[in-house]
N, C-alpha and C. Protein backbone atom coordinates (compact mmCIF):
# COMPACT_ATOMS: atom_id res chain seq x y z
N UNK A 1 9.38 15.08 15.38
CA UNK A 1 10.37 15.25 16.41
C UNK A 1 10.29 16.70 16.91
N UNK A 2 10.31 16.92 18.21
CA UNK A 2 10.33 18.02 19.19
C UNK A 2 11.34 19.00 18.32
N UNK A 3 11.35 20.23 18.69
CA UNK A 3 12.95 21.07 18.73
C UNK A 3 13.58 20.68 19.92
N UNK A 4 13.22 20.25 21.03
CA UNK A 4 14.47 19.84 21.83
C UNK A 4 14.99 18.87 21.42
N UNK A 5 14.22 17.71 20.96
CA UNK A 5 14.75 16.75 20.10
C UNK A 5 15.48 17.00 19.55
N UNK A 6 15.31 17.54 18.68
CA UNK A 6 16.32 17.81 17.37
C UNK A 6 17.51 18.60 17.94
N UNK A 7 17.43 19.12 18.69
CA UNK A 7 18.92 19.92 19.65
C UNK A 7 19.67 18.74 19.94
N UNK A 8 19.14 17.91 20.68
CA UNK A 8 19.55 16.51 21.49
C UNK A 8 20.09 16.04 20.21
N UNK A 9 19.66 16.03 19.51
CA UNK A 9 20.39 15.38 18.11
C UNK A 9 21.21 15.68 17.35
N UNK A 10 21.35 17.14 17.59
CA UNK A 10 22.47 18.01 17.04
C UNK A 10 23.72 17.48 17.79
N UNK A 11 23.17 17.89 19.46
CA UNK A 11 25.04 17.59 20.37
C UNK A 11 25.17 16.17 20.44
N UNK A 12 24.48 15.04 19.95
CA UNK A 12 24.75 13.83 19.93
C UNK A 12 25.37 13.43 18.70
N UNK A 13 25.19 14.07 17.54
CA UNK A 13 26.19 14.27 16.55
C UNK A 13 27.45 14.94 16.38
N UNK A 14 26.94 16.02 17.28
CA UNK A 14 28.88 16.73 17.39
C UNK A 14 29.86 16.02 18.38
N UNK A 15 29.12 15.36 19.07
CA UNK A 15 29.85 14.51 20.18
C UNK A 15 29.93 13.74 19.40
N UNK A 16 29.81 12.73 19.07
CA UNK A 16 30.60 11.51 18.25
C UNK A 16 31.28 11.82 16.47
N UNK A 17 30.48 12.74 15.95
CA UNK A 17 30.74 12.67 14.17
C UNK A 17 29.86 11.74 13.07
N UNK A 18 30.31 12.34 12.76
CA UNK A 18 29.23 11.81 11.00
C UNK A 18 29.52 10.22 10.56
N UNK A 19 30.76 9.93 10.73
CA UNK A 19 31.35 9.07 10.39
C UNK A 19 30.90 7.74 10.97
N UNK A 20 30.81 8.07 12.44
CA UNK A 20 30.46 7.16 13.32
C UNK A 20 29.17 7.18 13.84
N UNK A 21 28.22 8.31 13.37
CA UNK A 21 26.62 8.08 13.78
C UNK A 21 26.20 7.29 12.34
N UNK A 22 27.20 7.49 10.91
CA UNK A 22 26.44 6.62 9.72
C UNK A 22 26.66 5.04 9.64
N UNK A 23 27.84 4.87 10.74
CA UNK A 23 28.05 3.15 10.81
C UNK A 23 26.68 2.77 11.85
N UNK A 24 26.18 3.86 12.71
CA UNK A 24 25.67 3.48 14.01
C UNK A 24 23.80 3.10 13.16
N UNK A 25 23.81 4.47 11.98
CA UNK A 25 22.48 4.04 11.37
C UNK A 25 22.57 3.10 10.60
N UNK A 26 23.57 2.70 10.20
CA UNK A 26 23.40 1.09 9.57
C UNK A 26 22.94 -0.11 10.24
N UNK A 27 23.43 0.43 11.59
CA UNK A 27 23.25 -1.09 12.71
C UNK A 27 21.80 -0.71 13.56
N UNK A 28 21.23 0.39 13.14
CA UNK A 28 20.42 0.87 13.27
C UNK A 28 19.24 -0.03 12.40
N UNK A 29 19.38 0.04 11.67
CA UNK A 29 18.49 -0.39 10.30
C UNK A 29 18.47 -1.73 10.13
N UNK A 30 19.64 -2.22 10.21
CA UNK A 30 19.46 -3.82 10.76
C UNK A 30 18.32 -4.09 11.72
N UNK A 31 19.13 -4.01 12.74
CA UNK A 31 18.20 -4.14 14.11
C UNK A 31 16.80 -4.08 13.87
N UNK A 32 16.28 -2.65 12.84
CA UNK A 32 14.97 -2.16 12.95
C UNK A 32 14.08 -3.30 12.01
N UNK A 33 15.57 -3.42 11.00
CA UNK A 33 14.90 -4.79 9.83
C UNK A 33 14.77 -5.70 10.56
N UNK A 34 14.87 -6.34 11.20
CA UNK A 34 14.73 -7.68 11.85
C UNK A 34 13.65 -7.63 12.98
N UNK A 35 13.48 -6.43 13.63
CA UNK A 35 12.25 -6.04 14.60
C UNK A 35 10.90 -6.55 13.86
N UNK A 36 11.01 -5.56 12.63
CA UNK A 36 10.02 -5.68 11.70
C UNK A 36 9.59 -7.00 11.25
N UNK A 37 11.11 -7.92 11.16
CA UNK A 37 10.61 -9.31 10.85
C UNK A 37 9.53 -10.07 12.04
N UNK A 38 9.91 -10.40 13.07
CA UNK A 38 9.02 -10.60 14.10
C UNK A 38 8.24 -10.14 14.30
N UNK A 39 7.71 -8.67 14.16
CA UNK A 39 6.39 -7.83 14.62
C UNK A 39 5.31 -8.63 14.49
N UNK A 40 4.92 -9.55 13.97
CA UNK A 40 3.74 -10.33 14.40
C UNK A 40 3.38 -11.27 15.36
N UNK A 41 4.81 -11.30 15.92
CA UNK A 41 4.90 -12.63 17.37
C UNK A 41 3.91 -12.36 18.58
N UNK A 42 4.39 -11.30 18.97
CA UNK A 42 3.83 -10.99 20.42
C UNK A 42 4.01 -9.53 20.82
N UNK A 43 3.09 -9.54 21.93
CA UNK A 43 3.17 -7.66 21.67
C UNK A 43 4.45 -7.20 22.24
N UNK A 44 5.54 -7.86 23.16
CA UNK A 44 7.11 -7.96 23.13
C UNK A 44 7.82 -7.11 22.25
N UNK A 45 7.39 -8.49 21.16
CA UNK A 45 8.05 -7.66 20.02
C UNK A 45 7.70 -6.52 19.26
N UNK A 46 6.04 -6.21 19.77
CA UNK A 46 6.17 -4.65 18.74
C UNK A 46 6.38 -3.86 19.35
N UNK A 47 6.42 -3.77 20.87
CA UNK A 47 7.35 -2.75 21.96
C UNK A 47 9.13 -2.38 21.15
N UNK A 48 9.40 -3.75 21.06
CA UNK A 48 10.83 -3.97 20.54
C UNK A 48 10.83 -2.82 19.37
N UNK A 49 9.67 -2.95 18.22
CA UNK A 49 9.43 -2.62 17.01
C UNK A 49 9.79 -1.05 17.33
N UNK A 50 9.01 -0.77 18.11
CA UNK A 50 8.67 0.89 17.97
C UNK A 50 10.22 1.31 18.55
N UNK A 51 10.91 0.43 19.47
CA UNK A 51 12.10 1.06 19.88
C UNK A 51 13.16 1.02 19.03
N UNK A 52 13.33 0.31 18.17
CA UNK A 52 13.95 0.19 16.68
C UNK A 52 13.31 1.55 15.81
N UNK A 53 12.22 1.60 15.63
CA UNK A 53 12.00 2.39 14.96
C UNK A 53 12.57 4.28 15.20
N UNK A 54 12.39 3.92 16.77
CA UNK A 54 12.47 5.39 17.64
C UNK A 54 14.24 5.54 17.26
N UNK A 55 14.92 4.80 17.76
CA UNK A 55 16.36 4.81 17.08
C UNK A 55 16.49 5.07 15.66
N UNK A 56 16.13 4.53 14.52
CA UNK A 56 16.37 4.56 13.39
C UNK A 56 16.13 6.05 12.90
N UNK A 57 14.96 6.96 13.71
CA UNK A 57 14.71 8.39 13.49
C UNK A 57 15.68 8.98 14.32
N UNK A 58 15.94 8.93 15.09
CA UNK A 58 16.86 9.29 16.16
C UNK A 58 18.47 9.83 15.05
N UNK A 59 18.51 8.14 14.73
CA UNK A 59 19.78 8.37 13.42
C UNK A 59 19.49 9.22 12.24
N UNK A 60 18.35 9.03 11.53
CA UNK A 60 18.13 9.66 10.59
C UNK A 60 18.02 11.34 10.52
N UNK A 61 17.48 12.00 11.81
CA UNK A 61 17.40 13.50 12.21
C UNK A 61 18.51 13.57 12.30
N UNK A 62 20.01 12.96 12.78
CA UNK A 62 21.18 13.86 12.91
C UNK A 62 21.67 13.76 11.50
N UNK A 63 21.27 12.91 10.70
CA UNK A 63 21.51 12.96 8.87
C UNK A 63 21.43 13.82 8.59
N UNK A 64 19.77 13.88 8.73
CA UNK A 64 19.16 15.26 8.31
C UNK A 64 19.71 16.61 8.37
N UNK A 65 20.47 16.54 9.96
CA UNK A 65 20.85 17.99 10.43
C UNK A 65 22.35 18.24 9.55
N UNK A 66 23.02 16.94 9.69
CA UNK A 66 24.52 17.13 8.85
C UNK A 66 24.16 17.98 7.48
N UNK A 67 23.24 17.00 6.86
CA UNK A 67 22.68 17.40 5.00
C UNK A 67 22.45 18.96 5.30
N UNK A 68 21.45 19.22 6.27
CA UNK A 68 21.17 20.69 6.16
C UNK A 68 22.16 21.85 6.90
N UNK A 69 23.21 21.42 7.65
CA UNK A 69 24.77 22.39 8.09
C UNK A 69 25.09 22.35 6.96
N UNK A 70 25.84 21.27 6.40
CA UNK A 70 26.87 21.02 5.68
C UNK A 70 26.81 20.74 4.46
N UNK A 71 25.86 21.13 3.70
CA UNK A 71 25.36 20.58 2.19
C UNK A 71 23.66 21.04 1.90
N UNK A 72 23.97 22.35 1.76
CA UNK A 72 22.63 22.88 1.69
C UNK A 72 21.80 22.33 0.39
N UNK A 73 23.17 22.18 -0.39
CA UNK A 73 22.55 21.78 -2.04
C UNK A 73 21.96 20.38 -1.85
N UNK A 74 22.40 19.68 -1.15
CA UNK A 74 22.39 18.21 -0.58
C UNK A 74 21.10 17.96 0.16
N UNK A 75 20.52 19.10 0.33
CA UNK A 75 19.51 19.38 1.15
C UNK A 75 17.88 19.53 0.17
N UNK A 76 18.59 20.28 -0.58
CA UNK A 76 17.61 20.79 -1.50
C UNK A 76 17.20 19.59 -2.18
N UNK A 77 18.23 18.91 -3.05
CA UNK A 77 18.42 17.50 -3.50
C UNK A 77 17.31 16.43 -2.79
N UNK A 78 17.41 16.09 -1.39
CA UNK A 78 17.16 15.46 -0.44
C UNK A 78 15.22 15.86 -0.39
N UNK A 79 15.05 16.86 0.19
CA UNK A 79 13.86 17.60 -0.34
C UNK A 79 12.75 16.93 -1.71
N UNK A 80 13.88 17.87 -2.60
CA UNK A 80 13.24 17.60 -4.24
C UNK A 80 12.94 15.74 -4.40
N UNK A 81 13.64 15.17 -3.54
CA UNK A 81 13.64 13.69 -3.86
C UNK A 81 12.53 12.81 -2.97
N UNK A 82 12.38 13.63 -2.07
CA UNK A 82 11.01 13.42 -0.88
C UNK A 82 10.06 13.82 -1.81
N UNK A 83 9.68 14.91 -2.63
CA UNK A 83 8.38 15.58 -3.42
C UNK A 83 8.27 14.37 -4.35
N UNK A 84 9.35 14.04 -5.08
CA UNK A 84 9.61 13.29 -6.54
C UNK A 84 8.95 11.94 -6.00
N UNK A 85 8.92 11.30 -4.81
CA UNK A 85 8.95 10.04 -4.60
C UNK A 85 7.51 9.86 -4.10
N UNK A 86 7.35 10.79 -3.19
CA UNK A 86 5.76 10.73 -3.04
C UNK A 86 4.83 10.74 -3.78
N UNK A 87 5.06 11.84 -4.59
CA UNK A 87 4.17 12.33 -6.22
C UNK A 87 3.57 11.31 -6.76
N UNK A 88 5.24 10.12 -6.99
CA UNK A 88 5.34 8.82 -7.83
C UNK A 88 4.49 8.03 -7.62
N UNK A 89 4.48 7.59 -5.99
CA UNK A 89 4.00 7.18 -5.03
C UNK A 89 2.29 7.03 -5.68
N UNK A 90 1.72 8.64 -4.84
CA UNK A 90 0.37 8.67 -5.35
C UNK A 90 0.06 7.88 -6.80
N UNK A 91 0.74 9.09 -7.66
CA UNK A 91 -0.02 8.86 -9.07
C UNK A 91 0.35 7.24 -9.24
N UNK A 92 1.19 6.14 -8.91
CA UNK A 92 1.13 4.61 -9.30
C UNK A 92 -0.29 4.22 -7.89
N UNK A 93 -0.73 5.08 -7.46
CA UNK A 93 -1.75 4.48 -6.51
C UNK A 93 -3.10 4.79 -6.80
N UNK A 94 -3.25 6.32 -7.82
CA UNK A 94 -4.53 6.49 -8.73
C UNK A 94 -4.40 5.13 -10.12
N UNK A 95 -3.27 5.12 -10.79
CA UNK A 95 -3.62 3.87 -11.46
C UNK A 95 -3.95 2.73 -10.67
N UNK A 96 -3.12 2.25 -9.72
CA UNK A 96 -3.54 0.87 -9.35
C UNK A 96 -5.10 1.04 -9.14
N UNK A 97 -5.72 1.65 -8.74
CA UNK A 97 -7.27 2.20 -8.79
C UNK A 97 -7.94 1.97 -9.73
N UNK A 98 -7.54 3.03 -10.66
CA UNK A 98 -8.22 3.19 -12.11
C UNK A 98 -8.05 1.63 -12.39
N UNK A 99 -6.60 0.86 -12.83
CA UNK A 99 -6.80 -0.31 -13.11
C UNK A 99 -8.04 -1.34 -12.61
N UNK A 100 -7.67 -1.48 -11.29
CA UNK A 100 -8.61 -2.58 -10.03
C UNK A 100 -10.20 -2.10 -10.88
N UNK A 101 -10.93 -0.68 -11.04
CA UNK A 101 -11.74 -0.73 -11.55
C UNK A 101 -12.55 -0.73 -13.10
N UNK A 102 -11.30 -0.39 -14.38
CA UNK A 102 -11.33 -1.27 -15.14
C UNK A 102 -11.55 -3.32 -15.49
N UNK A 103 -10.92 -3.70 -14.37
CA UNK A 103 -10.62 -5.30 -13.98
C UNK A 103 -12.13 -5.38 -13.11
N UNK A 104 -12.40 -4.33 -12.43
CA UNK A 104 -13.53 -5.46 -11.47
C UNK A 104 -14.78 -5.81 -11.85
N UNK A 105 -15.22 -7.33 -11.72
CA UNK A 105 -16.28 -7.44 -12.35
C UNK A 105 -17.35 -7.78 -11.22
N UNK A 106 -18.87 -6.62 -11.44
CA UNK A 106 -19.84 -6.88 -10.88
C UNK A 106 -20.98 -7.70 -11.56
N UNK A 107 -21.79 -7.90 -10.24
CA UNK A 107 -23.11 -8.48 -10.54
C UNK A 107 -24.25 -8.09 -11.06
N UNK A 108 -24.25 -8.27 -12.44
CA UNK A 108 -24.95 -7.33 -13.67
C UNK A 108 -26.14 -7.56 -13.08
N UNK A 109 -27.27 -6.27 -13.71
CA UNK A 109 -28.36 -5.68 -13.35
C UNK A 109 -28.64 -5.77 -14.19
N UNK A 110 -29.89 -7.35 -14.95
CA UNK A 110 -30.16 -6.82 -16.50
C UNK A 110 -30.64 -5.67 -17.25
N UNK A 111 -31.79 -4.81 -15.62
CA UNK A 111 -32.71 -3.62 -16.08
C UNK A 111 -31.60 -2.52 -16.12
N UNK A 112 -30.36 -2.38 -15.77
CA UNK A 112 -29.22 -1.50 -15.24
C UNK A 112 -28.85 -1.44 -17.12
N UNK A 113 -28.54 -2.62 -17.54
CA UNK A 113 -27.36 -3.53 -18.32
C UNK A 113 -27.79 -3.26 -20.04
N UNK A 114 -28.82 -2.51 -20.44
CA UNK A 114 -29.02 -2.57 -21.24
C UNK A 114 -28.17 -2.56 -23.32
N UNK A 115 -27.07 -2.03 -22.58
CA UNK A 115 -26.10 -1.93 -24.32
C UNK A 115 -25.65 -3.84 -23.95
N UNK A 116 -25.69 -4.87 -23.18
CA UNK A 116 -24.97 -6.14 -23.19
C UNK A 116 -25.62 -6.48 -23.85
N UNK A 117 -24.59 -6.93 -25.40
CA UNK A 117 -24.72 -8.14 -26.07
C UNK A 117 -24.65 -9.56 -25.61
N UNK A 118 -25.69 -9.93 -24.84
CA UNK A 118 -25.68 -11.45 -24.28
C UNK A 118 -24.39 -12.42 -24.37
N UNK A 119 -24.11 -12.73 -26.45
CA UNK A 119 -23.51 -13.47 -26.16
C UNK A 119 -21.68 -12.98 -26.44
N UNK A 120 -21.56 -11.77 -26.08
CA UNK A 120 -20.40 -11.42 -25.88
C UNK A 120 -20.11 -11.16 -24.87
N UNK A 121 -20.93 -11.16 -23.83
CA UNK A 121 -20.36 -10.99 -22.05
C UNK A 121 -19.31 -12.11 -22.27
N UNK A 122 -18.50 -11.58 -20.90
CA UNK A 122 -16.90 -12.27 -20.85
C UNK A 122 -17.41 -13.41 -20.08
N UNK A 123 -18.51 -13.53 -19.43
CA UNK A 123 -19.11 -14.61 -18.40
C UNK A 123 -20.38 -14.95 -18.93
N UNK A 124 -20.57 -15.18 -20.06
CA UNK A 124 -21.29 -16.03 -20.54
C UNK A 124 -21.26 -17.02 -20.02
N UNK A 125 -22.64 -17.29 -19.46
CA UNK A 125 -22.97 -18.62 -18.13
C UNK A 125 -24.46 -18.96 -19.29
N UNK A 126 -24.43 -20.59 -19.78
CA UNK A 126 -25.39 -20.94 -20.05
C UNK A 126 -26.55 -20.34 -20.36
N UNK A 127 -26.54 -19.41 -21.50
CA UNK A 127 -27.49 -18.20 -22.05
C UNK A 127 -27.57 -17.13 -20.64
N UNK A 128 -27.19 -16.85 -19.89
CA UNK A 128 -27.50 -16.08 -18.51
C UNK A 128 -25.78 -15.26 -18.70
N UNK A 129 -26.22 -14.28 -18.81
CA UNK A 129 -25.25 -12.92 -18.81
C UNK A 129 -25.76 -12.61 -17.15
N UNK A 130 -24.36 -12.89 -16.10
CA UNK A 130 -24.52 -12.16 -14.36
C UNK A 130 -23.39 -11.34 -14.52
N UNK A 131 -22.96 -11.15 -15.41
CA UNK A 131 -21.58 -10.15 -14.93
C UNK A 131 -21.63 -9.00 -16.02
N UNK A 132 -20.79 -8.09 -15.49
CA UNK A 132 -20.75 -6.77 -16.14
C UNK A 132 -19.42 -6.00 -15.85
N UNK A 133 -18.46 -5.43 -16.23
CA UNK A 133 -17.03 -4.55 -15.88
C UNK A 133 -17.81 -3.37 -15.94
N UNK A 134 -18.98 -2.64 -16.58
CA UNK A 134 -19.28 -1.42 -16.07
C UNK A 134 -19.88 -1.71 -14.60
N UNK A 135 -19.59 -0.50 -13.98
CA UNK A 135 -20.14 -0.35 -12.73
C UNK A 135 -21.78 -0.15 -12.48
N UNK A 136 -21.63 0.96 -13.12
CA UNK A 136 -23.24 1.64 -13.40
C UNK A 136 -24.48 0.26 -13.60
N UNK A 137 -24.09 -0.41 -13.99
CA UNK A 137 -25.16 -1.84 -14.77
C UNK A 137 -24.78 -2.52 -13.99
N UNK A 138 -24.32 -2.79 -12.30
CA UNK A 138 -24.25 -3.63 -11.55
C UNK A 138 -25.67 -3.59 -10.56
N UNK A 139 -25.46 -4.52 -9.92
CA UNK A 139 -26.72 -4.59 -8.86
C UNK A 139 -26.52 -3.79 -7.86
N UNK A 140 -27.26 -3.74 -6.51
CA UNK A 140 -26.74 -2.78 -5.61
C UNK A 140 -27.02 -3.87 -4.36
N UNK A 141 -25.86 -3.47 -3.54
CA UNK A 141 -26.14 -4.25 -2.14
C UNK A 141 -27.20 -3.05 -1.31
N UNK A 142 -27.03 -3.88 0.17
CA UNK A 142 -28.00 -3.21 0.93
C UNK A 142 -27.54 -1.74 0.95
N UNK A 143 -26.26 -1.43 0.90
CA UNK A 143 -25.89 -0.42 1.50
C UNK A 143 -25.66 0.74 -0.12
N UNK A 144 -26.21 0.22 -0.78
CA UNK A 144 -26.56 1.03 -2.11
C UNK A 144 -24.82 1.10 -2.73
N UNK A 145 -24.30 0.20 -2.55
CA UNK A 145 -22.72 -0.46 -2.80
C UNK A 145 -23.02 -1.46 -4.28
N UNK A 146 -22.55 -1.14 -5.58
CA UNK A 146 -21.99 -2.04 -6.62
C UNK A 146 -21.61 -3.07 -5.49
N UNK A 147 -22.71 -4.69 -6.15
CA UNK A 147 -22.24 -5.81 -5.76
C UNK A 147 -20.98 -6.17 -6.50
N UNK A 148 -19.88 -6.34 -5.89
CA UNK A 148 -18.53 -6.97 -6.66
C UNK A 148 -18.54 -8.54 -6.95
N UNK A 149 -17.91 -9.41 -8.39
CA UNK A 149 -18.37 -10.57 -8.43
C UNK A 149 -17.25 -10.75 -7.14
N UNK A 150 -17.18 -12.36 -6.50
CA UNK A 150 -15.99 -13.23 -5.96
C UNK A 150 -16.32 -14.15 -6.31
N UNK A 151 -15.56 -15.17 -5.37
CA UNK A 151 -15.36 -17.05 -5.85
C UNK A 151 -16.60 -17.23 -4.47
N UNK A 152 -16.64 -16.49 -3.51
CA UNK A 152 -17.69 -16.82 -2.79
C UNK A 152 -19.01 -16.38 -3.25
N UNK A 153 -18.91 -15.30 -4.04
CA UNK A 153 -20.65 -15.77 -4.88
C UNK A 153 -20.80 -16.58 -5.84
N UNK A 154 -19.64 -16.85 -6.65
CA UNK A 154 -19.84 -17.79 -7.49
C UNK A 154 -20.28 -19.44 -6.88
N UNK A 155 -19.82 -19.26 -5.90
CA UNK A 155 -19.99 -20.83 -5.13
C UNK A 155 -21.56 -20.77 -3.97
N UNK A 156 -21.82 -19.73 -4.06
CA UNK A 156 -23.02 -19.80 -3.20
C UNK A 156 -24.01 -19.67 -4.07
N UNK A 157 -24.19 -18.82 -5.58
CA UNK A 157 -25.39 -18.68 -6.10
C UNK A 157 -24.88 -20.03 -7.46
N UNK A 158 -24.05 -20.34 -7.83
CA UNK A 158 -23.77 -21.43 -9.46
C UNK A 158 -23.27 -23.08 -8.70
N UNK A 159 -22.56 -22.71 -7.43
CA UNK A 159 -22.13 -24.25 -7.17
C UNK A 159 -20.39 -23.95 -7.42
N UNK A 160 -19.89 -24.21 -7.00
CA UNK A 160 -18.28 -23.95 -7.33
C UNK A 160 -18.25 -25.07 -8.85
N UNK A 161 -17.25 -23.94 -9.73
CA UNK A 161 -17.16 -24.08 -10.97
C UNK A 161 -15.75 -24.46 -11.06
N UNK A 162 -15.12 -25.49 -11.89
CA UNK A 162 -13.59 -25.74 -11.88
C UNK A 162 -13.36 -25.26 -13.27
N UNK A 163 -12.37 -24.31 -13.56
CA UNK A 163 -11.56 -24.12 -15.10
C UNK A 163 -11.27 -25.24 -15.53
N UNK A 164 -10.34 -26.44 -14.92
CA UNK A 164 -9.84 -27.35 -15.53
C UNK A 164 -10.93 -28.76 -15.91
N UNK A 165 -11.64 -28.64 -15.36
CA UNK A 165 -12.79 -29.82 -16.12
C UNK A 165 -14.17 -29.16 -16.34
N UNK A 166 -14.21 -27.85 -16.43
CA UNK A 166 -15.42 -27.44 -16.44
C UNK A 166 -16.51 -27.89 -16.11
N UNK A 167 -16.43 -28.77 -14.71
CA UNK A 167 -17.75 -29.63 -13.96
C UNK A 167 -17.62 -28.46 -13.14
N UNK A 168 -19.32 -28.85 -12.21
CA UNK A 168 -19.86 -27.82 -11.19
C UNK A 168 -20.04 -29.09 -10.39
């Protein structure tokens, strides 16, 4: 938001009050929730979207400005809780990572693959070890990319495989 913005947002808060711009961001937030619900209809509605959205900041900067007049500590608070949440944010987004690549299983490289005990691969396929959770011992696509397993290679190179009757 501009500094004229944020001026505009100042005398649009002293003109009405706190009281009555925090009922106005509630109906604010509605509105914007329900924009959001439709946003996939038509491009109508994501015009609609962004003008919900443009309001909902609109409300939220004269928050902002109250917290930082009138509650500096409230401010600081407000702040420290933006750092705290993002931080959180990231670091649950380096695990979900780390996890996804613990979990992902590629298309083993026998010449890559050498410490696999055959018959302890987790995909033990009819004496044929194709899979691997290390990366390094995967195959490589064209683009020198770890092939990742899916259900679409499994069905294009084995035949689609069912868990529940173990027919192909």
């Amino acid at each position: 938001m501009t500094t004229d913005q944020k001026a505009k947002c100042r005398q649009i808060l002293s003109h009405y009050g706190i009281e009555k711009q925090r009922r106005q961001l509630v109906e604010e937030c509605a509105e914007l929730i329900q924009a959001i619900m439709k946003l996939e209809r038509t491009d109508k509605e994501r015009v609609h979207y962004i003008e919900e959205l443009a309001d909902v900041e609109i409300m939220m900067e004269q928050m902002k400005i109250r917290l930082q007049t009138y509650d500096p500590l409230g401010w600081d608070i407000f702040t420290d809780m933006i750092e705290q949440k993002t931080n959180r944010q990231l670091d649950r987004m380096a695990e979900e990572k780390a996890a996804k690549l613990q979990t992902t299983l590629y298309i083993c490289d026998p010449e890559k693959n050498t410490e696999c005990i055959k018959t302890n691969c987790k995909a033990y396929n009819h004496g044929e070890c194709d899979l691997t959770m290390k990366r390094e011992a995967a195959e490589l696509n064209d683009d020198g990319e770890p092939k990742i397993y899916s259900m679409a290679y499994q069905e294009i190179s084995r035949g689609f495989h069912t868990e529940e009757s173990g027919e192909r």
